[in-house]
N, C-alpha and C. Protein backbone atom coordinates (compact mmCIF):
# COMPACT_ATOMS: atom_id res chain seq x y z
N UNK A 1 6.61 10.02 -0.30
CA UNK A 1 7.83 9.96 -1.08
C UNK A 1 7.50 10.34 -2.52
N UNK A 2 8.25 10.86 -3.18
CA UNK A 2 8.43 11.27 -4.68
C UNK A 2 9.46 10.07 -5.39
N UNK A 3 9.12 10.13 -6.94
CA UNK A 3 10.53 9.23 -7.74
C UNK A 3 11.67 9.73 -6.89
N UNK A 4 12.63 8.90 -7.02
CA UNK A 4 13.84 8.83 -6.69
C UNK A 4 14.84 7.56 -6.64
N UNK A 5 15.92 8.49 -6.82
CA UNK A 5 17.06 7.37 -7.27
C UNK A 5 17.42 6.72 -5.56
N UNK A 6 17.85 5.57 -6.12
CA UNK A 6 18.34 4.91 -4.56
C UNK A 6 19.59 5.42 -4.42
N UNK A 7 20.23 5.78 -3.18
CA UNK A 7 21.56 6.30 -2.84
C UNK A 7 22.80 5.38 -3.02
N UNK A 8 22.39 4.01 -3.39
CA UNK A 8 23.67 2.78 -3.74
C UNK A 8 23.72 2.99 -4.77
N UNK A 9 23.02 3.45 -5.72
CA UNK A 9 23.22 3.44 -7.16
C UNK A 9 24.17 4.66 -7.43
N UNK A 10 23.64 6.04 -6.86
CA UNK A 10 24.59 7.08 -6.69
C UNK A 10 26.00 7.29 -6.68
N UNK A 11 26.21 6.28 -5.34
CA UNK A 11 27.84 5.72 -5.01
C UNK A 11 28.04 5.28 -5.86
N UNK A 12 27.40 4.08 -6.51
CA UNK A 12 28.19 3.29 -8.01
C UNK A 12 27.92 4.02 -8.99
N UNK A 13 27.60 4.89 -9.15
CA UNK A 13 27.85 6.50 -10.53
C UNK A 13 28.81 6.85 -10.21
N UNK A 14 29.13 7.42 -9.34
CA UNK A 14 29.96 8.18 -8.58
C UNK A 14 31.14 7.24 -8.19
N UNK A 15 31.06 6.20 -8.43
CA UNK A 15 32.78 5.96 -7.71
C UNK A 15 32.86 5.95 -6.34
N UNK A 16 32.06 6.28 -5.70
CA UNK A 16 32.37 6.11 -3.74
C UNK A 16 32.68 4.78 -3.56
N UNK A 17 33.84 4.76 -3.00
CA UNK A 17 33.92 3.23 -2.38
C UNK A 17 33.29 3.08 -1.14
N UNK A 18 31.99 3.92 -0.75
CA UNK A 18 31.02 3.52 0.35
C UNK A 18 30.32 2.52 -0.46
N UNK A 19 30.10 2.36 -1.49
CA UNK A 19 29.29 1.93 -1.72
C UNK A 19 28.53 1.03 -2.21
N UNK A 20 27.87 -0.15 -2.44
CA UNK A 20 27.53 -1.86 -2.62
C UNK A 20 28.45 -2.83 -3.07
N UNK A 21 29.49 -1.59 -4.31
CA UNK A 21 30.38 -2.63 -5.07
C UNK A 21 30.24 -3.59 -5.95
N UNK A 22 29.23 -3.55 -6.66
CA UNK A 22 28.10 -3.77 -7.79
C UNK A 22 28.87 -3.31 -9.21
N UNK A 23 29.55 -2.23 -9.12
CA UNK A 23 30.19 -1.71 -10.38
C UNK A 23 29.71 -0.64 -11.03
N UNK A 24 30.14 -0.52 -12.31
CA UNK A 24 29.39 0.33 -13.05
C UNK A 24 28.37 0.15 -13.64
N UNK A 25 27.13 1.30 -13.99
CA UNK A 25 26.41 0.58 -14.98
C UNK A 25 26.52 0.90 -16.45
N UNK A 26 26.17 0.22 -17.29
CA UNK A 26 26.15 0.45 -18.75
C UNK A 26 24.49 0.43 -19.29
N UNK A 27 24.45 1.38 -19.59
CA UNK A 27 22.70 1.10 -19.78
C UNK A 27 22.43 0.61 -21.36
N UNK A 28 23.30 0.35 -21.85
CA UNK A 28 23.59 -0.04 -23.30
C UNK A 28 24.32 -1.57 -23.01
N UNK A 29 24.68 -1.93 -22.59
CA UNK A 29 24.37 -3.21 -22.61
C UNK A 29 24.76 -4.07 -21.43
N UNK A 30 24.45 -3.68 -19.98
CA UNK A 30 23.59 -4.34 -18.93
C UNK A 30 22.26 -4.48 -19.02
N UNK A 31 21.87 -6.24 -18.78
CA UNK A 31 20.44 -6.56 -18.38
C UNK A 31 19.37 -5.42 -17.71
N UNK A 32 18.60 -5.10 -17.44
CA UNK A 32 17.79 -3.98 -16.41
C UNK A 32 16.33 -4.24 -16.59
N UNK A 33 15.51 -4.41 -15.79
CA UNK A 33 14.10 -5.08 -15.39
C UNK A 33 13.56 -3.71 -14.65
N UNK A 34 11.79 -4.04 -14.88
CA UNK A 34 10.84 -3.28 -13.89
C UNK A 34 10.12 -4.13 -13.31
N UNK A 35 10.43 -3.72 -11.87
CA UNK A 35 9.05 -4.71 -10.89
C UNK A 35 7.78 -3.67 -10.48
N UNK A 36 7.01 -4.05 -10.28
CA UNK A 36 5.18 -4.19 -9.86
C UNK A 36 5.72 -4.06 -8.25
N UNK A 37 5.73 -3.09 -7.79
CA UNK A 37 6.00 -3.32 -6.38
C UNK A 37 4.16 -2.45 -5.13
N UNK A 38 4.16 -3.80 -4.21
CA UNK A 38 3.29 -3.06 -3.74
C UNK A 38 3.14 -3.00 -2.47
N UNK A 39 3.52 -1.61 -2.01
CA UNK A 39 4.17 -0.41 -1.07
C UNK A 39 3.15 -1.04 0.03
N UNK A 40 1.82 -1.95 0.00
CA UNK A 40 1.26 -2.44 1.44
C UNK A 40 2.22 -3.52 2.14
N UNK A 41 3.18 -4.06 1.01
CA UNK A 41 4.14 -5.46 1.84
C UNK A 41 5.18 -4.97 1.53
N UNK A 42 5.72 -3.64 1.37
CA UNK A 42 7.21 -3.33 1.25
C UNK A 42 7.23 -1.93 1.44
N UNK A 43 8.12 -1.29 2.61
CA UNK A 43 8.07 0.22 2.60
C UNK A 43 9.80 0.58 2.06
N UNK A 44 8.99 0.96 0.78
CA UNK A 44 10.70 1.38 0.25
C UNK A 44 11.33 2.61 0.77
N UNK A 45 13.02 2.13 0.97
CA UNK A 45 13.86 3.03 2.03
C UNK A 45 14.70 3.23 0.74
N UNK A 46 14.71 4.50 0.10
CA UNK A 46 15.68 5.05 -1.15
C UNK A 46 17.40 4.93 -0.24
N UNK A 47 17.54 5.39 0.97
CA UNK A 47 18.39 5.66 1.99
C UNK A 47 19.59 3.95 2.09
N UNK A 48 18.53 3.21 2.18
CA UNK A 48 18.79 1.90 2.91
C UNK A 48 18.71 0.60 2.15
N UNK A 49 17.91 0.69 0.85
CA UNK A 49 17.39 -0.36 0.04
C UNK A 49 18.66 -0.43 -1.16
N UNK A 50 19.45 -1.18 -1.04
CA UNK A 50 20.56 -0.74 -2.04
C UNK A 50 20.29 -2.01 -3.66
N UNK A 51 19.52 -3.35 -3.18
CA UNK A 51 19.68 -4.12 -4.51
C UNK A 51 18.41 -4.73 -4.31
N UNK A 52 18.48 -5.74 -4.70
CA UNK A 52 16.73 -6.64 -5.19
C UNK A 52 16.74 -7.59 -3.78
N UNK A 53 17.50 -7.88 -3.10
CA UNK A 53 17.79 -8.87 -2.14
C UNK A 53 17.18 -7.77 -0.52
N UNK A 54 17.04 -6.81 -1.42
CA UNK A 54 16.67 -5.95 -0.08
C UNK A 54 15.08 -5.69 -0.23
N UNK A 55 14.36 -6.01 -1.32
CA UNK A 55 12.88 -5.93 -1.67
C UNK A 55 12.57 -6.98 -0.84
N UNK A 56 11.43 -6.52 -0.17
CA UNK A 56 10.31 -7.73 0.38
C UNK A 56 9.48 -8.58 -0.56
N UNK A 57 10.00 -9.77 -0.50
CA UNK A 57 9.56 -11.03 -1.49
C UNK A 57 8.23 -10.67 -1.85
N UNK A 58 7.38 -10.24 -0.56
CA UNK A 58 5.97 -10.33 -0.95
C UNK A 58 5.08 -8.94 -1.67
N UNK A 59 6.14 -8.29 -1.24
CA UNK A 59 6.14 -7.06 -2.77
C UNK A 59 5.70 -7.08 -3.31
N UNK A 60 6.86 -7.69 -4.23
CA UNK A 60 7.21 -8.17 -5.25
C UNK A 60 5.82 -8.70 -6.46
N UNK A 61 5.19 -7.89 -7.22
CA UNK A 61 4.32 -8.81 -7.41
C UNK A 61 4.52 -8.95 -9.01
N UNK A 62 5.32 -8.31 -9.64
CA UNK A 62 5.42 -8.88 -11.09
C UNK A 62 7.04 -8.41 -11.62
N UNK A 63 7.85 -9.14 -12.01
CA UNK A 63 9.27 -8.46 -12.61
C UNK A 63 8.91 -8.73 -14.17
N UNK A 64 9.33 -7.70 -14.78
CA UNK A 64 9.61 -7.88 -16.13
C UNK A 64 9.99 -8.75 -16.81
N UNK A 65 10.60 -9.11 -18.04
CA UNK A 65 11.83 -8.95 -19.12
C UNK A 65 12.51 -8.00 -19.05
N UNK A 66 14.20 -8.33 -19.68
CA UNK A 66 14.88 -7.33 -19.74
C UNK A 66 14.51 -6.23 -20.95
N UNK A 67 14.89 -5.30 -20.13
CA UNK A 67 14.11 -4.27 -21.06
C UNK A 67 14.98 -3.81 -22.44
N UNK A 68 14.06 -3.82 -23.70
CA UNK A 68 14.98 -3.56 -25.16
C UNK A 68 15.42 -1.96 -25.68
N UNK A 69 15.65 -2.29 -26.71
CA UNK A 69 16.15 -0.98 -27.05
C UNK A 69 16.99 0.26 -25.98
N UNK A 70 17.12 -0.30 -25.02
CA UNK A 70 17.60 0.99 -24.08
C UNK A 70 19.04 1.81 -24.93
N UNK A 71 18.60 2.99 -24.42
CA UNK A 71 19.90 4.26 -25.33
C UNK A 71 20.00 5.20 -24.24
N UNK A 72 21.23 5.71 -24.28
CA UNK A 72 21.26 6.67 -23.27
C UNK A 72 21.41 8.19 -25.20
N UNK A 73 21.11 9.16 -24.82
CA UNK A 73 21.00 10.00 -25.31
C UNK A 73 21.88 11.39 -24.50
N UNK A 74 22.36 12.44 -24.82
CA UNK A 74 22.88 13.57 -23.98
C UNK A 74 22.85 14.58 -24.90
N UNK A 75 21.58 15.71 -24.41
CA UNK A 75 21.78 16.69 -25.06
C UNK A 75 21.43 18.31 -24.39
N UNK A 76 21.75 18.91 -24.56
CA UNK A 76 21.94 20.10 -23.80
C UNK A 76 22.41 20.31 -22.47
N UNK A 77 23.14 19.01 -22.15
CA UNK A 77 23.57 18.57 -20.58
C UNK A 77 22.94 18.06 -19.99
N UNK A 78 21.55 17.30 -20.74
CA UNK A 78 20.70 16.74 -20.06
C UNK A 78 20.68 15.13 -19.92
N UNK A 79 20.92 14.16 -19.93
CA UNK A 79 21.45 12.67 -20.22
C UNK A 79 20.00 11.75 -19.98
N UNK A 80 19.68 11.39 -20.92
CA UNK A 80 18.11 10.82 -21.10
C UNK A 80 18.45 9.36 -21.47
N UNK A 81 17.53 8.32 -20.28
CA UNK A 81 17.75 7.05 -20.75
C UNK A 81 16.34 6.59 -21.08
N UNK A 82 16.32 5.74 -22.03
CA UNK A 82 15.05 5.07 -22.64
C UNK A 82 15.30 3.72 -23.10
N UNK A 83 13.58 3.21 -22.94
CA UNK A 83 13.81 1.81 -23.57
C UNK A 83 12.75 1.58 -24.38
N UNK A 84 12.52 0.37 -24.44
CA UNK A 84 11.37 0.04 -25.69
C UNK A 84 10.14 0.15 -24.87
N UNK A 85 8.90 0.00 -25.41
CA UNK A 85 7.48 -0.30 -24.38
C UNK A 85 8.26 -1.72 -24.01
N UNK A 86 7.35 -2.05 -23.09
CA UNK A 86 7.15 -3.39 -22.39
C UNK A 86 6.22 -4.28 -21.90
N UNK A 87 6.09 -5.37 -21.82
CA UNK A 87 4.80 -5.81 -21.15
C UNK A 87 5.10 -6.39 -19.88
N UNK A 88 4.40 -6.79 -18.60
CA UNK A 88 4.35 -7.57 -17.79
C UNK A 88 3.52 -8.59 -17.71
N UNK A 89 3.26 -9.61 -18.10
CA UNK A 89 2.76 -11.00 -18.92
C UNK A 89 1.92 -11.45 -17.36
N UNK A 90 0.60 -11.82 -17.58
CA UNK A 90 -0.33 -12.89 -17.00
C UNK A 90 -0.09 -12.04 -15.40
N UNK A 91 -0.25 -11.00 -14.53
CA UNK A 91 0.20 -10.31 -14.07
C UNK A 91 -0.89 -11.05 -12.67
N UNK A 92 -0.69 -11.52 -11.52
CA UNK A 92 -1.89 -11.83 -10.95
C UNK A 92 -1.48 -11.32 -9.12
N UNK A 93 -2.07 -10.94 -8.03
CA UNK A 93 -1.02 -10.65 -6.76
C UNK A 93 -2.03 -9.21 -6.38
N UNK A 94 -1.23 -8.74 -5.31
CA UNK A 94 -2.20 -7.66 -4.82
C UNK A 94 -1.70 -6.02 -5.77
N UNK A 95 -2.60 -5.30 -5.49
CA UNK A 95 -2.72 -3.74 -5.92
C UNK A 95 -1.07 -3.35 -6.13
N UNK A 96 -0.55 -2.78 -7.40
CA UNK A 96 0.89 -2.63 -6.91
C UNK A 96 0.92 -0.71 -7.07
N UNK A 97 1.36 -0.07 -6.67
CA UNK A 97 1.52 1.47 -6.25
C UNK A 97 3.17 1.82 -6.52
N UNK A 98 3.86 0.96 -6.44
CA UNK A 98 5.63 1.21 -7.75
C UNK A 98 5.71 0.67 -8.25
N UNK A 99 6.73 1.31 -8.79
CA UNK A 99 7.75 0.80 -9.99
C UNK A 99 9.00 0.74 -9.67
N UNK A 100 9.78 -0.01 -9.54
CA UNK A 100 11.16 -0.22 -9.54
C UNK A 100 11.86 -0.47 -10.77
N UNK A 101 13.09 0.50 -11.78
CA UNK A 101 13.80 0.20 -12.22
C UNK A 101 15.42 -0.27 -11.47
N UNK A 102 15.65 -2.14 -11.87
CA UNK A 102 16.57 -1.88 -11.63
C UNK A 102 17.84 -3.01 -12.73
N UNK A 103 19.47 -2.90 -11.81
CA UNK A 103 20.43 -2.98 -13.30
C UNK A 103 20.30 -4.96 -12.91
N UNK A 104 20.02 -5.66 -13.75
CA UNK A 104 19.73 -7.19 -13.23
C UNK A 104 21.04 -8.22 -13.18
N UNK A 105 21.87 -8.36 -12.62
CA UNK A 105 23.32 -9.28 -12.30
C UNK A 105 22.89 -10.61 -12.39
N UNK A 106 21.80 -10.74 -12.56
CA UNK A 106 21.58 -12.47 -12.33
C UNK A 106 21.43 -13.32 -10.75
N UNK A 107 21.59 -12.35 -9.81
CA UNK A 107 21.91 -12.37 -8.60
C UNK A 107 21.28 -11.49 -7.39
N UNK A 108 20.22 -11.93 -7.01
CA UNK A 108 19.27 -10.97 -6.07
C UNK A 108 19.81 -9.95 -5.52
N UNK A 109 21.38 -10.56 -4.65
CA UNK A 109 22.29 -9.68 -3.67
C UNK A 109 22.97 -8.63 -4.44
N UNK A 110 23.39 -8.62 -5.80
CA UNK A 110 24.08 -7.91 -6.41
C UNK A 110 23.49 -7.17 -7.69
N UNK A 111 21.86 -7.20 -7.76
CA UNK A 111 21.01 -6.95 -8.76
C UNK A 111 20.89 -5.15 -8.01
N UNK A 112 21.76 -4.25 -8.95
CA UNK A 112 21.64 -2.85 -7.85
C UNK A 112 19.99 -1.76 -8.32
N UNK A 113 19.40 -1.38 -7.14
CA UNK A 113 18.46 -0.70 -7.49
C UNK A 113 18.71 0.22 -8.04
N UNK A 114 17.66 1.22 -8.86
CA UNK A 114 18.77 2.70 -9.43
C UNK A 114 17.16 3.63 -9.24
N UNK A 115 15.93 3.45 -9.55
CA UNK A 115 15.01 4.62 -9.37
C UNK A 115 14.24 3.55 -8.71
N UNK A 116 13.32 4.30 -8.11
CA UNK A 116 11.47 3.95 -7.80
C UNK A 116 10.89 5.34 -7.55
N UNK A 117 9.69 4.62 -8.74
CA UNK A 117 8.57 5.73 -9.04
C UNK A 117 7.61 5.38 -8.42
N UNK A 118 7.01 6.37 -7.92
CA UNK A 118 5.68 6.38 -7.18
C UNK A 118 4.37 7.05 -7.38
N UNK A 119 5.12 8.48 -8.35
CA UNK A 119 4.11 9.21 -8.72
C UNK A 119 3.56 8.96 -10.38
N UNK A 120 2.57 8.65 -10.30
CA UNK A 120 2.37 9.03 -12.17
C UNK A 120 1.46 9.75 -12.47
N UNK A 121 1.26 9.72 -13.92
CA UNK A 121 0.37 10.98 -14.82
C UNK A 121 -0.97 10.25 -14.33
N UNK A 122 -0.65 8.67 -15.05
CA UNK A 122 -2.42 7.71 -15.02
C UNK A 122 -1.76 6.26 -14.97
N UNK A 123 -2.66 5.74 -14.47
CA UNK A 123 -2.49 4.49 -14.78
C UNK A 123 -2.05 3.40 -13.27
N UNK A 124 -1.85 4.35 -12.66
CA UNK A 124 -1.37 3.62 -11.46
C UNK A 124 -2.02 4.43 -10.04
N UNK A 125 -2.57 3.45 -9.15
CA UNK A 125 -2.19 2.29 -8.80
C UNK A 125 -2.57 1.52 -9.60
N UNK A 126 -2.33 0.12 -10.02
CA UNK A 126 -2.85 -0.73 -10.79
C UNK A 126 -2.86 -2.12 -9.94
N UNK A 127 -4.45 -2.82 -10.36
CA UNK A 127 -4.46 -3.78 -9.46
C UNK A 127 -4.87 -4.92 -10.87
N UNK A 128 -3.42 -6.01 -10.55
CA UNK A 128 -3.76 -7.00 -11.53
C UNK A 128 -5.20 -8.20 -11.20
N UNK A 129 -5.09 -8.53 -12.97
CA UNK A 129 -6.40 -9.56 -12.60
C UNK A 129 -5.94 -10.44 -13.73
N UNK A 130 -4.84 -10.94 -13.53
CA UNK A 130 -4.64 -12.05 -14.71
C UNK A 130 -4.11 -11.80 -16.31
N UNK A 131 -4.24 -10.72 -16.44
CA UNK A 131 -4.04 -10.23 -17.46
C UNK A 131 -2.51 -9.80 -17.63
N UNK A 132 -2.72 -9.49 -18.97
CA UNK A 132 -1.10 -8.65 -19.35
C UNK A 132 -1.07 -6.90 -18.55
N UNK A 133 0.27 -6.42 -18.57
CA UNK A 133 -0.29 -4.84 -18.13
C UNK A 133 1.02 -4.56 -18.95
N UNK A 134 0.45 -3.83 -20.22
CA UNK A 134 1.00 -3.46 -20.97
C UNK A 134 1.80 -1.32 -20.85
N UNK A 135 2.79 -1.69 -20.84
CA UNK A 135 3.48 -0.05 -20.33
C UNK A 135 4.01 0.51 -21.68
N UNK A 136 3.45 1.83 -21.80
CA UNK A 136 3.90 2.71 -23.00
C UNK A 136 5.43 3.63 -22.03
N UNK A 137 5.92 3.38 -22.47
CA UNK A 137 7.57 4.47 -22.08
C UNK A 137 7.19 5.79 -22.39
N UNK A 138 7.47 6.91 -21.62
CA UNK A 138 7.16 8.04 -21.85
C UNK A 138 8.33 8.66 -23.25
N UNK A 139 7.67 9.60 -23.87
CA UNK A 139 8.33 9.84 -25.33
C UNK A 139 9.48 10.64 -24.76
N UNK A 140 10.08 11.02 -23.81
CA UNK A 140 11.12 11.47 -22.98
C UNK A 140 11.89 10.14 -22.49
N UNK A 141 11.53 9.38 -22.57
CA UNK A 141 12.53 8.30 -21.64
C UNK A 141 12.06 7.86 -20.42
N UNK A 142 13.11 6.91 -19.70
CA UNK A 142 12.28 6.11 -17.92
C UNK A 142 13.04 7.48 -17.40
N UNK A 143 14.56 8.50 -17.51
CA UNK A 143 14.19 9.15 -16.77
C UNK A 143 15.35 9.88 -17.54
N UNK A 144 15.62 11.30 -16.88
CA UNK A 144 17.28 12.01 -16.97
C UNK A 144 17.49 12.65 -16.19
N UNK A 145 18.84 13.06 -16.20
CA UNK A 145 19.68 13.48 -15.07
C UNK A 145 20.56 14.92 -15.80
């Protein structure tokens, strides 16, 4: 698999009433988190995986803070979202191989997924050992469309 957006998030861009019923998102001021996900206790389905209630608990091995500064930007037709760096604090669990951005409701069932990354430049896989794992945001943004 390559990055990619989950197809529930799509529908809720898009307006399909196929789809979770989660709403819109505002990336300016909805909550939105990154999890540590690791792809040996969870095989992510972009197709099928529509919110956080659909991640395998044991995944799961580190969620964020909500993430700051986020801006959406649009320029040349290109729509670029970004946020601040971030950390993932005291980080401890098996090898994690994604990343999940997703929009956070307060509510596992209704927390909607929107990307998972799989590929990177460096830095990943990353296997915690107690420590912080501190993430630089790429000077482009988490992603655009």
């Amino acid at each position: 698999m390559a990055n990619a957006t989950y197809d529930a998030w799509k529908q809720e861009l898009l307006g399909d009433a196929g789809g979770p019923g989660h709403g819109t998102t505002d990336f300016e001021a909805d909550n939105f988190k990154m999890i540590l996900l690791d792809a040996a206790d969870h095989t992510t389905n972009t197709a099928t995986d529509a919110d956080h209630a659909n991640l395998t608990a044991g995944g799961i091995v580190a969620t964020s803070a909500n993430m700051t500064s986020m801006a959406v930007t649009i320029a040349a037709g290109t729509a670029t979202v970004d946020c601040a760096d971030f950390t993932w604090s005291a980080v401890t669990g098996d090898q994690s191989e994604e990343v999940v951005f997703y929009k956070d409701s307060g509510v596992s069932a209704t927390s909607l997924l929107i990307i998972n990354f799989d590929t990177f430049g460096s830095g990943m896989p990353v296997t915690p050992n107690g420590g912080d794992i501190n993430v630089t945001v790429n000077a482009s943004g988490i992603f655009t469309m």
